[in-house]
N, C-alpha and C. Protein backbone atom coordinates (compact mmCIF):
# COMPACT_ATOMS: atom_id res chain seq x y z
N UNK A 1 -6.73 -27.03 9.73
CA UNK A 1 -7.52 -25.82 9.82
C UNK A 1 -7.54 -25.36 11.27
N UNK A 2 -7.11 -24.29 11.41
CA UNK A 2 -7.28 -23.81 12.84
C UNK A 2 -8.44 -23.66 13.23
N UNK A 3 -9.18 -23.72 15.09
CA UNK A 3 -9.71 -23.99 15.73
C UNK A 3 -10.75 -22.36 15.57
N UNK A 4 -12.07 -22.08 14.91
CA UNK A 4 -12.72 -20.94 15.12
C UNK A 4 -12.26 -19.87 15.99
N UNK A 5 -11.84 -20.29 17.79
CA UNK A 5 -11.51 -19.54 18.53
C UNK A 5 -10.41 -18.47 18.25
N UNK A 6 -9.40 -19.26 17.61
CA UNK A 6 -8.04 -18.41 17.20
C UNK A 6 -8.04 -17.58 16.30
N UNK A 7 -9.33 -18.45 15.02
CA UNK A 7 -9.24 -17.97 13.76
C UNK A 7 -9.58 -16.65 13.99
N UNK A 8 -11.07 -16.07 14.55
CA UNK A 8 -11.77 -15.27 14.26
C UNK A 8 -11.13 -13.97 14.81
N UNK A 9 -10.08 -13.87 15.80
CA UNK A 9 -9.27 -12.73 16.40
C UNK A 9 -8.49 -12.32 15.08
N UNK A 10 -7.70 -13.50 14.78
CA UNK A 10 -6.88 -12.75 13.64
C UNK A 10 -7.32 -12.12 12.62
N UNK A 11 -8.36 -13.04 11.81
CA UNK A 11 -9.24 -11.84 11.00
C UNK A 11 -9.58 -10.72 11.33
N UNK A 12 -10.24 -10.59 12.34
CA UNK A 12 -10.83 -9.34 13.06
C UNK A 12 -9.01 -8.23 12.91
N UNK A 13 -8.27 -8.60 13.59
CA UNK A 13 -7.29 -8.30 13.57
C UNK A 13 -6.34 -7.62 12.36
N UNK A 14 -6.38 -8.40 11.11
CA UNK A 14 -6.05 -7.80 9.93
C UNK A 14 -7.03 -6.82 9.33
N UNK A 15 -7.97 -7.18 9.24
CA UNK A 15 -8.96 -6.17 8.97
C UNK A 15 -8.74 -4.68 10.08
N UNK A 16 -8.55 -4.51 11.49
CA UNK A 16 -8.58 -3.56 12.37
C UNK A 16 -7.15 -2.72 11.47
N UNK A 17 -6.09 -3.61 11.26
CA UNK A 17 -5.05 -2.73 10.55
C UNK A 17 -5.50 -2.37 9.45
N UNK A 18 -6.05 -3.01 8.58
CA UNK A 18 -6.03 -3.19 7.44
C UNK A 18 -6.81 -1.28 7.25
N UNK A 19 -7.82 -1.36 8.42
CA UNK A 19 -9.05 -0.32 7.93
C UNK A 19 -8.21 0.96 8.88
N UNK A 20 -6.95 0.98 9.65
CA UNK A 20 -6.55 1.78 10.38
C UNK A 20 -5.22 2.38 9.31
N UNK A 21 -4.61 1.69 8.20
CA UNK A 21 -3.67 2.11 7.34
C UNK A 21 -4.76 2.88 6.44
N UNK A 22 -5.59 2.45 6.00
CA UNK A 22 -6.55 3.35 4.51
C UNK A 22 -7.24 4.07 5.36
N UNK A 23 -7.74 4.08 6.65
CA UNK A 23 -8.08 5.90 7.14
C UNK A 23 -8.13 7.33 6.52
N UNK A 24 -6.69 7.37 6.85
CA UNK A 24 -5.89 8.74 6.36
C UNK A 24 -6.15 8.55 4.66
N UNK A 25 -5.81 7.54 4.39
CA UNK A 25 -5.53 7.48 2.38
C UNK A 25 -6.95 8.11 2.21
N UNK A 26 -8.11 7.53 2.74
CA UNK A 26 -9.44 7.80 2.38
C UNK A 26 -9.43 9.51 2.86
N UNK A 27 -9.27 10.01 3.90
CA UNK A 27 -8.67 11.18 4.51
C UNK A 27 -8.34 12.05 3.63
N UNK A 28 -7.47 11.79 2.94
CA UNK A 28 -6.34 12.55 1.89
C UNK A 28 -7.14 12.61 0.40
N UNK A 29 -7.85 11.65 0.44
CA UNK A 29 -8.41 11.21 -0.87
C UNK A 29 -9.84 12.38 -0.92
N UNK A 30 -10.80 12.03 0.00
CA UNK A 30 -11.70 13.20 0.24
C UNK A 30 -11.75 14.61 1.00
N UNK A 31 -10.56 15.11 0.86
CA UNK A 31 -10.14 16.32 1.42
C UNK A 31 -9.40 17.43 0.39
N UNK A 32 -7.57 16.76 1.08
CA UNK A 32 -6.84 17.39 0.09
C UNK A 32 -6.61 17.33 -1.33
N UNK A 33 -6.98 16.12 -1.32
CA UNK A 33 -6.74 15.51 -2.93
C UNK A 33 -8.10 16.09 -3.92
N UNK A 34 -8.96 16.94 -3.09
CA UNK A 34 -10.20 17.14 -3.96
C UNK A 34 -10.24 18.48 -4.18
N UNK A 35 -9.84 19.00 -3.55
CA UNK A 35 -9.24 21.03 -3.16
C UNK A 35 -8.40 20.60 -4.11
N UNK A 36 -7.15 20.00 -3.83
CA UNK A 36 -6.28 20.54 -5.33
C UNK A 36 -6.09 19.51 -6.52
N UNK A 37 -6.96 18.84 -6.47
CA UNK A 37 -7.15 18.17 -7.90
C UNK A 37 -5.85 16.96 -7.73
N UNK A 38 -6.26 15.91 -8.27
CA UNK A 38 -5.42 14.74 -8.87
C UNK A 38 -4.46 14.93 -9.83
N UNK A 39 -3.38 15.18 -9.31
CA UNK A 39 -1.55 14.95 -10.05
C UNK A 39 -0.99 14.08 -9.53
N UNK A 40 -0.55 12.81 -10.32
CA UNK A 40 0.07 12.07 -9.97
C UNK A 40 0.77 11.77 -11.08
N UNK A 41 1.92 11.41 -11.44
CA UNK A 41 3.08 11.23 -12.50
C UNK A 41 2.92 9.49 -12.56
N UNK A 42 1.90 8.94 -11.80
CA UNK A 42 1.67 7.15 -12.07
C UNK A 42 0.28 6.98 -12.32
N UNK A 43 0.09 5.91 -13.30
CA UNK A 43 -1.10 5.39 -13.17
C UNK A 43 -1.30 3.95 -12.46
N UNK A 44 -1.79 3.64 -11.89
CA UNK A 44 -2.86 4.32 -11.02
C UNK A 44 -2.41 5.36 -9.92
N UNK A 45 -2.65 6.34 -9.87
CA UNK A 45 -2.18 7.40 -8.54
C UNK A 45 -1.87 6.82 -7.74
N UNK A 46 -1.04 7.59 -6.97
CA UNK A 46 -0.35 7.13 -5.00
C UNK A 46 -2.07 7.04 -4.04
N UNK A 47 -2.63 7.19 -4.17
CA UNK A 47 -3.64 7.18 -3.21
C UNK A 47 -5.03 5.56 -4.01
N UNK A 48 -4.89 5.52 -5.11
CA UNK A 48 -5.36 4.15 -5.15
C UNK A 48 -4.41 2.80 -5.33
N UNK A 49 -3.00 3.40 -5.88
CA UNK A 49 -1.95 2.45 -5.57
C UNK A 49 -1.88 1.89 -3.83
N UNK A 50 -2.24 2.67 -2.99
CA UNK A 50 -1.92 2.68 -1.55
C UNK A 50 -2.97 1.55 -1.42
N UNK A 51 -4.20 2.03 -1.98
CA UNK A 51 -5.51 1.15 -1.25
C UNK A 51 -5.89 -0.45 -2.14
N UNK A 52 -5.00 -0.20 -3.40
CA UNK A 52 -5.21 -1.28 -3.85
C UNK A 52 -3.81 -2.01 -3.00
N UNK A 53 -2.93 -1.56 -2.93
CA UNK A 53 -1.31 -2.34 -2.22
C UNK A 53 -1.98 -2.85 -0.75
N UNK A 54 -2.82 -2.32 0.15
CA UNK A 54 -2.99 -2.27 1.13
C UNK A 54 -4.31 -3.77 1.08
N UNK A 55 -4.97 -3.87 0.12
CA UNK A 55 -6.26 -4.70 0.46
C UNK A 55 -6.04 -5.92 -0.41
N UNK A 56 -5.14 -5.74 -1.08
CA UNK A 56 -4.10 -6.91 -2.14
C UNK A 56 -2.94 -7.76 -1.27
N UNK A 57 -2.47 -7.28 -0.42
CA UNK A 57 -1.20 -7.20 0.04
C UNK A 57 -1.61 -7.41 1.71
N UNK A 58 -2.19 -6.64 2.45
CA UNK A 58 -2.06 -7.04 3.66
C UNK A 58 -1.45 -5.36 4.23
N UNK A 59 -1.90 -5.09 5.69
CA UNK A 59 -1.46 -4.19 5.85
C UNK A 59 0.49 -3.48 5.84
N UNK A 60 1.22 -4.85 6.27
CA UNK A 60 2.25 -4.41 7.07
C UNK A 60 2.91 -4.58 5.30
N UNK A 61 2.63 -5.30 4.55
CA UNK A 61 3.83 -5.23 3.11
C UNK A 61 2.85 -4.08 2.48
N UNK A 62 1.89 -3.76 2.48
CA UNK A 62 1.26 -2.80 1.78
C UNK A 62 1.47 -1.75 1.95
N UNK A 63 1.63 -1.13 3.23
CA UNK A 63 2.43 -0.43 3.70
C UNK A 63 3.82 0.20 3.29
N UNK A 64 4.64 -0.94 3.34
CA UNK A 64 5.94 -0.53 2.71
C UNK A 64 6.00 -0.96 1.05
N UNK A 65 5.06 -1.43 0.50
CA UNK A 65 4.76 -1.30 -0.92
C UNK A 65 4.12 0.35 -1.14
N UNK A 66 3.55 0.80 -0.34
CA UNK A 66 3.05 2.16 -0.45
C UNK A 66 4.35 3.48 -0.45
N UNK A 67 5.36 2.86 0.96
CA UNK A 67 6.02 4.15 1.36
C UNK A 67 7.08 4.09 0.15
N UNK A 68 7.42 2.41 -0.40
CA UNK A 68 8.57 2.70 -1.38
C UNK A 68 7.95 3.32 -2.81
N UNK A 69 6.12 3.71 -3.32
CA UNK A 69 6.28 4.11 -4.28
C UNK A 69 5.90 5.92 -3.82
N UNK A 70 5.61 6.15 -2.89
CA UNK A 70 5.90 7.31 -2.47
C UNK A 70 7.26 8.05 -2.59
N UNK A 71 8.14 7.20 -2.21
CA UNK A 71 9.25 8.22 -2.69
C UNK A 71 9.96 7.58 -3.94
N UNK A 72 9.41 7.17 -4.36
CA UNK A 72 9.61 7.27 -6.07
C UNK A 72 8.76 8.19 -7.21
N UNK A 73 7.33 9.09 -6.36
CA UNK A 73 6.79 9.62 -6.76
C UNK A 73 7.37 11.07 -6.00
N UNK A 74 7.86 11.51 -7.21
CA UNK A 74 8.49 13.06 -7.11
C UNK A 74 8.90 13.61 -8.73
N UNK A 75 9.40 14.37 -8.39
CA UNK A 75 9.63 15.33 -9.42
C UNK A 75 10.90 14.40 -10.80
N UNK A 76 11.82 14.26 -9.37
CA UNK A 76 13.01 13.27 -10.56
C UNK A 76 12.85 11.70 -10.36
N UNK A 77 11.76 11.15 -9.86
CA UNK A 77 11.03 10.13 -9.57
C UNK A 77 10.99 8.92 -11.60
N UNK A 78 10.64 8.05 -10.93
CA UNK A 78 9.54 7.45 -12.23
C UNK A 78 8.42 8.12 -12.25
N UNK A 79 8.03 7.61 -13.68
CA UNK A 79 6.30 8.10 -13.86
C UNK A 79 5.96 6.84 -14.99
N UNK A 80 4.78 7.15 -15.20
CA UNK A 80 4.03 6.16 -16.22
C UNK A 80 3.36 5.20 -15.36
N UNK A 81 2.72 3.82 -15.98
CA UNK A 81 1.90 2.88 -15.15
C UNK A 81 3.07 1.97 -14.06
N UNK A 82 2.53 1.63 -13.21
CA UNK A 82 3.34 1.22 -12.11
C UNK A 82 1.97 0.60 -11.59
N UNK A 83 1.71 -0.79 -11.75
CA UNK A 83 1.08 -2.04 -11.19
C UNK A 83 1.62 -2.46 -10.14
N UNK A 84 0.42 -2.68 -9.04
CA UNK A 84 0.69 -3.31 -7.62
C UNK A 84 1.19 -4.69 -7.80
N UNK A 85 2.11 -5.08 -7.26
CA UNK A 85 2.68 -5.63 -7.24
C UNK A 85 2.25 -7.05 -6.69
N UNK A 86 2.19 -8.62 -6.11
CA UNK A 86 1.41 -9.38 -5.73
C UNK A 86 2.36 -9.97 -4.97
N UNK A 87 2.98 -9.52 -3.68
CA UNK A 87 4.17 -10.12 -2.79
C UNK A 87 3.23 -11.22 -1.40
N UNK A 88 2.39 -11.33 -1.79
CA UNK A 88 1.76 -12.37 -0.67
C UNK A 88 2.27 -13.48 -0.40
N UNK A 89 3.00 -14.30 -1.25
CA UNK A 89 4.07 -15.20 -1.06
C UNK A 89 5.29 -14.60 -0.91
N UNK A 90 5.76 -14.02 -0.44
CA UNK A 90 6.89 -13.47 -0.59
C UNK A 90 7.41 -13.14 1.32
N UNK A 91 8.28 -13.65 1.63
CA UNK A 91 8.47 -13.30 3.33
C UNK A 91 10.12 -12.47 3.66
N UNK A 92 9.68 -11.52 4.16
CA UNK A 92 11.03 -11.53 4.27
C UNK A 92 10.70 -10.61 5.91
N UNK A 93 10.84 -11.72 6.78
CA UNK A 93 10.42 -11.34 8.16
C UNK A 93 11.52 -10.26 8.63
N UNK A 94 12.55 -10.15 8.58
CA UNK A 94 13.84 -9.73 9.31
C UNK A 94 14.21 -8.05 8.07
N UNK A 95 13.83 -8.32 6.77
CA UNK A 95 14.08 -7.10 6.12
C UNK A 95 12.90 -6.77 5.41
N UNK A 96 11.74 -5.99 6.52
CA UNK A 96 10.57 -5.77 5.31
C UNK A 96 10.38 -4.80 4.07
N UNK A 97 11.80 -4.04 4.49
CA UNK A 97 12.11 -3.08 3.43
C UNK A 97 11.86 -3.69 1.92
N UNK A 98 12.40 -5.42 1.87
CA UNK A 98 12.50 -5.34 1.02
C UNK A 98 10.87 -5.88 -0.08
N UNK A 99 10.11 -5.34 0.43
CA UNK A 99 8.69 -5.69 0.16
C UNK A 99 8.70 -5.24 -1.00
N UNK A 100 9.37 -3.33 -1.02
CA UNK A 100 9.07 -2.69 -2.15
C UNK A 100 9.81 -2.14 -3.68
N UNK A 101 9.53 -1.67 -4.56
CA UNK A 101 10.52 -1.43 -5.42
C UNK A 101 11.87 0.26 -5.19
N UNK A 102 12.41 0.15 -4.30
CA UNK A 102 12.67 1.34 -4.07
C UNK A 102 13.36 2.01 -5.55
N UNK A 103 13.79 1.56 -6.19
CA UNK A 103 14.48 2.14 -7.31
C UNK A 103 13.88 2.74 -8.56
N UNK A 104 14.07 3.68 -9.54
CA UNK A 104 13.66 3.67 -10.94
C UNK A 104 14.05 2.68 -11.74
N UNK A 105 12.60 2.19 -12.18
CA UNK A 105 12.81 1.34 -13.39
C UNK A 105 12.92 0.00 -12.98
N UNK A 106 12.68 -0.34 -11.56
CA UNK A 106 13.12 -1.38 -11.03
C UNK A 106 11.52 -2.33 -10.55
């Protein structure tokens, strides 16, 4: 078990990202998203997919679990339910791309 001193930065630390990535989502969520109403072609929408990927996941894979279902959410995109995914065991230090599902159907 690491030593309190070390521990308590890093927490502090994931949390500082953690609450600096869902900002804007919260942003987007009580602004634009309320002026023009909730369309999203997934269930759960891009904006609670983001905050559940983000507080499930950790900022930096949540992140790119977010940006890869962003651009899968479009017009010639997927649609239907699309569940966050649970990559917390999962490392891939050198390609974090591959955190997310970039493909249809994939």
């Amino acid at each position: 078990m690491n030593p309190p001193s070390t521990w308590i930065p890093r927490v502090w630390g994931r949390q500082i990202a953690k609450a600096v990535m869902l900002a804007p989502i919260m942003a987007y969520r009580y602004t634009f998203s309320a002026l023009v109403g909730g369309h999203c072609r997934h269930l759960p929408t891009c904006s609670d997919y983001a905050r559940e990927a983000i507080d499930l996941n950790g900022a930096w894979k949540g992140g790119w679990l977010t940006l890869a279902r962003l651009c899968r959410c479009n017009p010639l995109g997927s649609h239907g339910h699309d569940p966050v995914p649970d990559s917390r065991t999962e490392r891939h230090p050198f390609a974090p791309w591959r955190y997310g599902r970039w493909r249809i159907g994939a």
